[in-house]
C-alpha atoms as a PDB file:
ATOM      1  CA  UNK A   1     -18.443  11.936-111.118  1.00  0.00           C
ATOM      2  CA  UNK A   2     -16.244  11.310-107.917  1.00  0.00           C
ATOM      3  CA  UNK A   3     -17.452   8.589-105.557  1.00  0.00           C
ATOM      4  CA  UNK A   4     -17.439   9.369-101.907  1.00  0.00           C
ATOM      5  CA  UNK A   5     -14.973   6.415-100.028  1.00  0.00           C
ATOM      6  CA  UNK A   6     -16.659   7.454 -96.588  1.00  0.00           C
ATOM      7  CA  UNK A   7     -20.421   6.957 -97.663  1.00  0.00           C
ATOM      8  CA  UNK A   8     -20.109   5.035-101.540  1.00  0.00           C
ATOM      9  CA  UNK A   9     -22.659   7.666-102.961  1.00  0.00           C
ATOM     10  CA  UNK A  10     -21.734   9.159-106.018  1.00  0.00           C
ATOM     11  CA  UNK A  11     -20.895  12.980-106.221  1.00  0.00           C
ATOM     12  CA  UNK A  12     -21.033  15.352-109.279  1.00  0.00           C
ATOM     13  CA  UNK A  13     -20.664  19.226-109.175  1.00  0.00           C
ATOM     14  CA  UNK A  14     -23.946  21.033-110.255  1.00  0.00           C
ATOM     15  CA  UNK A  15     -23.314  22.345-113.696  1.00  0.00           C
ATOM     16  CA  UNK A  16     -24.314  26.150-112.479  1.00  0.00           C
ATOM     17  CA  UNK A  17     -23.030  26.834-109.157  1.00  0.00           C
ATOM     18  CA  UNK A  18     -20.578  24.073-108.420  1.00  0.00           C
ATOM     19  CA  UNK A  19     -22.032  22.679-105.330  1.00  0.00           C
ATOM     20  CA  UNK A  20     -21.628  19.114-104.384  1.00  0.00           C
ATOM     21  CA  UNK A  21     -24.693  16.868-105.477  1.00  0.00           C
ATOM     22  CA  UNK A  22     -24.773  13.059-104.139  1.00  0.00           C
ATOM     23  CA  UNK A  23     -26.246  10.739-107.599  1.00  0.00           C
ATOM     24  CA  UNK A  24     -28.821   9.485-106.191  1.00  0.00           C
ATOM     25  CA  UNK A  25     -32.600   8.774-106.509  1.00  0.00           C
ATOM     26  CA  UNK A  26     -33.512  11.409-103.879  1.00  0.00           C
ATOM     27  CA  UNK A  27     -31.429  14.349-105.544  1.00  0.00           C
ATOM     28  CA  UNK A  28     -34.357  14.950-107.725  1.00  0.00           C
ATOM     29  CA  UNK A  29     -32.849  18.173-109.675  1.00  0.00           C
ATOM     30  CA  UNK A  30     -29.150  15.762-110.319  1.00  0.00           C
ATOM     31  CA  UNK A  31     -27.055  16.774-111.721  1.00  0.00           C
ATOM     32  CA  UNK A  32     -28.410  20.109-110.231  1.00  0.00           C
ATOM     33  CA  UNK A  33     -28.243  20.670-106.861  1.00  0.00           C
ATOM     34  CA  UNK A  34     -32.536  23.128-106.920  1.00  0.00           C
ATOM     35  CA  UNK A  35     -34.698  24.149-109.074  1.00  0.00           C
ATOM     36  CA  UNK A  36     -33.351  27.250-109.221  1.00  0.00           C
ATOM     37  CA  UNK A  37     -29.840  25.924-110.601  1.00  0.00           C
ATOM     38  CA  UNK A  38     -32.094  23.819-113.340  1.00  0.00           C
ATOM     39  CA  UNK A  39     -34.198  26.504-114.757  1.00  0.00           C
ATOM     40  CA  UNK A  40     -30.496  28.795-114.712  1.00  0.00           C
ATOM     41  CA  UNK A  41     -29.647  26.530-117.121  1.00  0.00           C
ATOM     42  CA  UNK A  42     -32.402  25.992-119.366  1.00  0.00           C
ATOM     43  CA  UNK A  43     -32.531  29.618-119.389  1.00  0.00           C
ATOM     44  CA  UNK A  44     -28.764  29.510-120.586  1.00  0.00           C
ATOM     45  CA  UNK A  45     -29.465  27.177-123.601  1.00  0.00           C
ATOM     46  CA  UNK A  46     -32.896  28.971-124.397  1.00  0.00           C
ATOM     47  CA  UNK A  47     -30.833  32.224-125.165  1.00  0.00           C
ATOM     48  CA  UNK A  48     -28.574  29.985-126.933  1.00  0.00           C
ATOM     49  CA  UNK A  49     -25.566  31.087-124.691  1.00  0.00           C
ATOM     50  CA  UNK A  50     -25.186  27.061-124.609  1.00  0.00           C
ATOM     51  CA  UNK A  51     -25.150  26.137-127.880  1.00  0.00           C
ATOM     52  CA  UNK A  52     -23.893  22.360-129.547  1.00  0.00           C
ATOM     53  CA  UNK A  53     -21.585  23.250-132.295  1.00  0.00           C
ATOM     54  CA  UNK A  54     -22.247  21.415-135.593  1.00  0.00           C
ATOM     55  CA  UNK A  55     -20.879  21.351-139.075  1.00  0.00           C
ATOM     56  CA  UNK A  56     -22.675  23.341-141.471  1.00  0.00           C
ATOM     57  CA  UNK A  57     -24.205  20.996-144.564  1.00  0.00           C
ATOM     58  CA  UNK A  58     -23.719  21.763-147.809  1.00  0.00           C
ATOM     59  CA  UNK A  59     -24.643  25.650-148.279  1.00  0.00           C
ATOM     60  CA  UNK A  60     -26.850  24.566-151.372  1.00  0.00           C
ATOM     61  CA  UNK A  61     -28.966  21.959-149.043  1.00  0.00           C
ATOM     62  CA  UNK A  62     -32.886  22.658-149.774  1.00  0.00           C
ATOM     63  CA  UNK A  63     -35.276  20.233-147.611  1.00  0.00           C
ATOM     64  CA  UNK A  64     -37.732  21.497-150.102  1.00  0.00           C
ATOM     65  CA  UNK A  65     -35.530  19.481-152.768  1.00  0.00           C
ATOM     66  CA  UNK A  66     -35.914  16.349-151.688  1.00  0.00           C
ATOM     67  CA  UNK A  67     -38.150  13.639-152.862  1.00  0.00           C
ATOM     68  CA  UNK A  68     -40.649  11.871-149.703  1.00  0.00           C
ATOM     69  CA  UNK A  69     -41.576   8.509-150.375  1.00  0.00           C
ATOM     70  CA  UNK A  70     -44.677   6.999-148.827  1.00  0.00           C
ATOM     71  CA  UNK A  71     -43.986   4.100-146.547  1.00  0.00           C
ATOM     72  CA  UNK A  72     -47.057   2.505-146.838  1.00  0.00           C
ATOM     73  CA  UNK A  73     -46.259   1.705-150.733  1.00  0.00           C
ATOM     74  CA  UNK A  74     -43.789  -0.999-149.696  1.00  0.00           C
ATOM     75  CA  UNK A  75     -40.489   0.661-150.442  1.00  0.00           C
ATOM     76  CA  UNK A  76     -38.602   2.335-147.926  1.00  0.00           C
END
């Protein structure tokens, strides 16, 4: 985020098409400068060609082995 010395509004590059975007309440797509930039994007991470890389757990990991307990019998 770069602030603007001339006008003291905030500026950030849209993610997608690198256009200038002034932070602020009336750049209603921020940090994209449209719509059309937005849904881009979205459309990017729904065909996971944005992905956040994670470790892998332990390869034996089962959710199906673990043991639930109720929170409403007092232990937690």
């Amino acid at each position: 985020m770069t602030d603007n010395n001339q006008t003291g509004v905030k500026t950030v590059n849209c993610p997608t098409c690198q256009k200038i975007v002034k932070w602020q309440e009336e750049s209603i797509f921020r940090p994209f400068c449209s719509k059309k930039c937005q849904l881009i994007d979205f459309g990017e991470w729904a065909n996971e060609r944005h992905v956040i890389p994670v470790k892998e757990g332990p390869e034996d990991f089962n959710l199906d082995d673990l043991e639930f307990r109720n929170p409403t019998e007092g232990e937690f």
